[in-house]
N, C-alpha and C. Protein backbone atom coordinates (compact mmCIF):
# COMPACT_ATOMS: atom_id res chain seq x y z
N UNK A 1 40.90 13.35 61.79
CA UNK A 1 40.64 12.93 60.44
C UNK A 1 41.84 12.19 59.88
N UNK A 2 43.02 12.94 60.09
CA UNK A 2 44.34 11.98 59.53
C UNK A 2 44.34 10.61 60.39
N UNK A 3 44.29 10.35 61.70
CA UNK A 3 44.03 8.96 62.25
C UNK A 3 43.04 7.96 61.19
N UNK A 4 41.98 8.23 60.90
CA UNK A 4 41.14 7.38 60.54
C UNK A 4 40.79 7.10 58.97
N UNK A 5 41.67 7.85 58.11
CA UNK A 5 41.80 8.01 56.86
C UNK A 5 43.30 7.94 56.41
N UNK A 6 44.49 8.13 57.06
CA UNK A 6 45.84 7.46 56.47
C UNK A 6 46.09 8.50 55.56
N UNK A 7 45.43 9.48 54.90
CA UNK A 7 45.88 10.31 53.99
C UNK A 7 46.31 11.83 54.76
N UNK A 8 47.52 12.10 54.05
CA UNK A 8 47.87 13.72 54.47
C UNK A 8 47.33 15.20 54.07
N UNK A 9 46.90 14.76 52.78
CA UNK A 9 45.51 15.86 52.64
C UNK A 9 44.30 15.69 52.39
N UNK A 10 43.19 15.45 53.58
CA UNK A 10 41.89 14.78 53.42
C UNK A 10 41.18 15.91 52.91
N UNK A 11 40.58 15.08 52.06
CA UNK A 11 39.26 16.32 51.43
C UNK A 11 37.55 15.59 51.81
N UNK A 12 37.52 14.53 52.15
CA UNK A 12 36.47 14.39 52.30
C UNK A 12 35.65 14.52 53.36
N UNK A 13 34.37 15.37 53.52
CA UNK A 13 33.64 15.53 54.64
C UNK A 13 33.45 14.30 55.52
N UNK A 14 32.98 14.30 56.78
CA UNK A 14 32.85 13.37 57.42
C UNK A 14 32.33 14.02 59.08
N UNK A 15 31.30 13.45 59.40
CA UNK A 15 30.86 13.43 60.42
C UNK A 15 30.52 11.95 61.74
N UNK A 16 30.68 12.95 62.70
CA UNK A 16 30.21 11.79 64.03
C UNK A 16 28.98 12.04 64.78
N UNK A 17 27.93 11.02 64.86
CA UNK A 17 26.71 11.63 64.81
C UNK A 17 26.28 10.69 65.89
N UNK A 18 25.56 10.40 66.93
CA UNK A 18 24.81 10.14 67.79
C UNK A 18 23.37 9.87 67.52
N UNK A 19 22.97 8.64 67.13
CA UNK A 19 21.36 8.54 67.22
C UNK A 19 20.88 8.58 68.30
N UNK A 20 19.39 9.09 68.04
CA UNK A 20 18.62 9.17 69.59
C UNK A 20 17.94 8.13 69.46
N UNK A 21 18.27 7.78 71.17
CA UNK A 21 17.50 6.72 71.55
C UNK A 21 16.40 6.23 70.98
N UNK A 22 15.40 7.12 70.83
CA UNK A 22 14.27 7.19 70.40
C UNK A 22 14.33 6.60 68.66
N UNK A 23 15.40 6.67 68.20
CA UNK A 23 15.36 6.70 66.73
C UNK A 23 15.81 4.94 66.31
N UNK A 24 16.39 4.07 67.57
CA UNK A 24 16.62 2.76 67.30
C UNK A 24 15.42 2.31 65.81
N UNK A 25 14.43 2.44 65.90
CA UNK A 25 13.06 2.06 65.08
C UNK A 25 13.37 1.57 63.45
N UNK A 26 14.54 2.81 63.24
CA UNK A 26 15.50 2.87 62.26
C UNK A 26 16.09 1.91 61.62
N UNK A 27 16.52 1.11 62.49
CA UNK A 27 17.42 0.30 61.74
C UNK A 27 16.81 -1.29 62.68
N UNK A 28 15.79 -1.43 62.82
CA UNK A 28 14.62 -2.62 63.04
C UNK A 28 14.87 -3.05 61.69
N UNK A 29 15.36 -4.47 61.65
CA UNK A 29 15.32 -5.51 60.50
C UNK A 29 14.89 -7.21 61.04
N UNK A 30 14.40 -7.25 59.44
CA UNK A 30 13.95 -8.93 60.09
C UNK A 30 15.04 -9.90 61.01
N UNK A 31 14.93 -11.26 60.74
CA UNK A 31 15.74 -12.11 61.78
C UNK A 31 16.83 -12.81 60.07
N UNK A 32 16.54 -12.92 59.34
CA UNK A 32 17.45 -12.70 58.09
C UNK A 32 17.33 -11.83 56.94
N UNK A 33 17.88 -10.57 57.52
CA UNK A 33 17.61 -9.15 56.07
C UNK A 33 18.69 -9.75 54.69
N UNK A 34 17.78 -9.14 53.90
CA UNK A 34 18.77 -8.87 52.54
C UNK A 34 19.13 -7.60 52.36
N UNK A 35 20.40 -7.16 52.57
CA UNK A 35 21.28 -5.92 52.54
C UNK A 35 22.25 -5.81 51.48
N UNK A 36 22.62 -5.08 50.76
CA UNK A 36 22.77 -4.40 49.40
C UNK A 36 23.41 -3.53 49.87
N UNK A 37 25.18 -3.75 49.65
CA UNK A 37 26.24 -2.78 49.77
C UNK A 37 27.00 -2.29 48.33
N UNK A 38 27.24 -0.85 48.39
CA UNK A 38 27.60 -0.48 47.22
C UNK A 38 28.61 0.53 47.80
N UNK A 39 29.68 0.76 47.27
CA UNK A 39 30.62 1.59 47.52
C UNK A 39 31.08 2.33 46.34
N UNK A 40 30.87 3.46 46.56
CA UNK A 40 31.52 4.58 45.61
C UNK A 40 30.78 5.28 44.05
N UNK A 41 29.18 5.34 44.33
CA UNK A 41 28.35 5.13 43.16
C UNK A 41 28.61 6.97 42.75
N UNK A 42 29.00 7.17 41.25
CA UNK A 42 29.54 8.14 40.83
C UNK A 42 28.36 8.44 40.12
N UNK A 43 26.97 7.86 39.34
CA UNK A 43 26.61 8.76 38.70
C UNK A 43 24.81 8.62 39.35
N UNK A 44 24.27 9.47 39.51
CA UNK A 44 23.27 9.77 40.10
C UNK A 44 21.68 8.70 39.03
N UNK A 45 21.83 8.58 38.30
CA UNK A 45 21.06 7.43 37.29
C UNK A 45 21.41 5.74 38.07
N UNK A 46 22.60 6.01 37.97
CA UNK A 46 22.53 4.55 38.54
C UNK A 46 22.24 4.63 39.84
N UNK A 47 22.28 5.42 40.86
CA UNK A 47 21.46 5.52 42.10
C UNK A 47 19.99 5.26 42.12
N UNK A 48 19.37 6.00 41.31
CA UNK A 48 18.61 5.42 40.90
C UNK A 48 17.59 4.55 40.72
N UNK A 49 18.76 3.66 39.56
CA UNK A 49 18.41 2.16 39.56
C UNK A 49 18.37 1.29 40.91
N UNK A 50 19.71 1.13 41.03
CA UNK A 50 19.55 0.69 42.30
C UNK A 50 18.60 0.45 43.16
N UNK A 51 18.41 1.92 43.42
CA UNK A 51 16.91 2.04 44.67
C UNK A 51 15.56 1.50 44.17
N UNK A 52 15.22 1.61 42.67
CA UNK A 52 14.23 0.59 42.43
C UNK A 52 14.39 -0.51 42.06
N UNK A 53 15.52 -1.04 42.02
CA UNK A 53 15.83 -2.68 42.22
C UNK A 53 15.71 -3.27 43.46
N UNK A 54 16.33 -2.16 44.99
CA UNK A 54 16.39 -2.92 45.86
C UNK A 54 14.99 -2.90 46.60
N UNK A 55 13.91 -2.07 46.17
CA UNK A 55 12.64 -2.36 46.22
C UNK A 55 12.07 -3.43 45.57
N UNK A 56 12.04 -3.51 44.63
CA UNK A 56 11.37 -4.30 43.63
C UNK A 56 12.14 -5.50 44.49
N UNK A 57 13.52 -6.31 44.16
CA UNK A 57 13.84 -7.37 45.28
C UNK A 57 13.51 -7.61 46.54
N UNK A 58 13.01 -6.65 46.94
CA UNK A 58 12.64 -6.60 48.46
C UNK A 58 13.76 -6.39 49.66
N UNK A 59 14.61 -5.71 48.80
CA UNK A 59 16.12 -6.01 50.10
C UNK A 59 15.51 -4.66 51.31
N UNK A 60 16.08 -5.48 52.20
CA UNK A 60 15.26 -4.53 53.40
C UNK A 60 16.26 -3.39 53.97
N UNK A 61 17.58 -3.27 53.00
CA UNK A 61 18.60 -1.83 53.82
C UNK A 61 19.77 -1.92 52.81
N UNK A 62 19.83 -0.54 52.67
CA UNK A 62 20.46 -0.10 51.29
C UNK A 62 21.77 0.45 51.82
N UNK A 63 23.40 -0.18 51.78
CA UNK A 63 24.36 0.75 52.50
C UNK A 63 24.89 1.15 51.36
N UNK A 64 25.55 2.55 51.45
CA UNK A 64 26.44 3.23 50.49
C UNK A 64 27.20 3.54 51.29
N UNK A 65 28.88 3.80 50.44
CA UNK A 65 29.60 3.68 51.53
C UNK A 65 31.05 4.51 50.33
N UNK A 66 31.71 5.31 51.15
CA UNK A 66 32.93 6.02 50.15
C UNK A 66 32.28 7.40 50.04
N UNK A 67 32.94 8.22 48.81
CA UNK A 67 32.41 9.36 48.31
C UNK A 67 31.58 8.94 47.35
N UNK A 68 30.53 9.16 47.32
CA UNK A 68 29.38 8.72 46.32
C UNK A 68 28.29 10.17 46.19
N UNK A 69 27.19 9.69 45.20
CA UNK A 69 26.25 10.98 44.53
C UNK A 69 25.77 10.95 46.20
N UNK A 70 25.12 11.90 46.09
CA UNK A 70 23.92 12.58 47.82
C UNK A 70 22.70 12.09 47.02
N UNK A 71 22.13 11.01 47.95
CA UNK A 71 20.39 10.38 48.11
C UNK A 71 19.44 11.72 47.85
């Protein structure tokens, strides 16, 4: 955890996870997606929003990324 984060007292969870084969299906996107990156969303309303914006736009994959609210 200290390798990959630079800080001397990490508090944030973090896992290493292995998709199954079987699960590629997942992340099937067109031949030009619209993807919607957000880093660090603190209040659970604006999550939200978001998610029915990036429907309503049609964006086809939603990344969050940092310590943010839980989906």
């Amino acid at each position: 955890m200290n390798d990959l984060n630079g800080k001397e007292d990490t508090s944030e969870p973090m896992a290493v996870i292995k998709i199954k084969d079987n699960a590629n299906h997942v992340n099937e996107l067109p031949d030009n997606p619209m993807i919607a990156w957000f880093d660090r969303l603190s209040n659970n309303g604006n999550l939200g929003t978001l998610l029915r914006s990036c429907d309503a736009f049609g964006i086809n994959k939603l990344i969050i990324t940092g310590y943010a609210v839980d989906i």
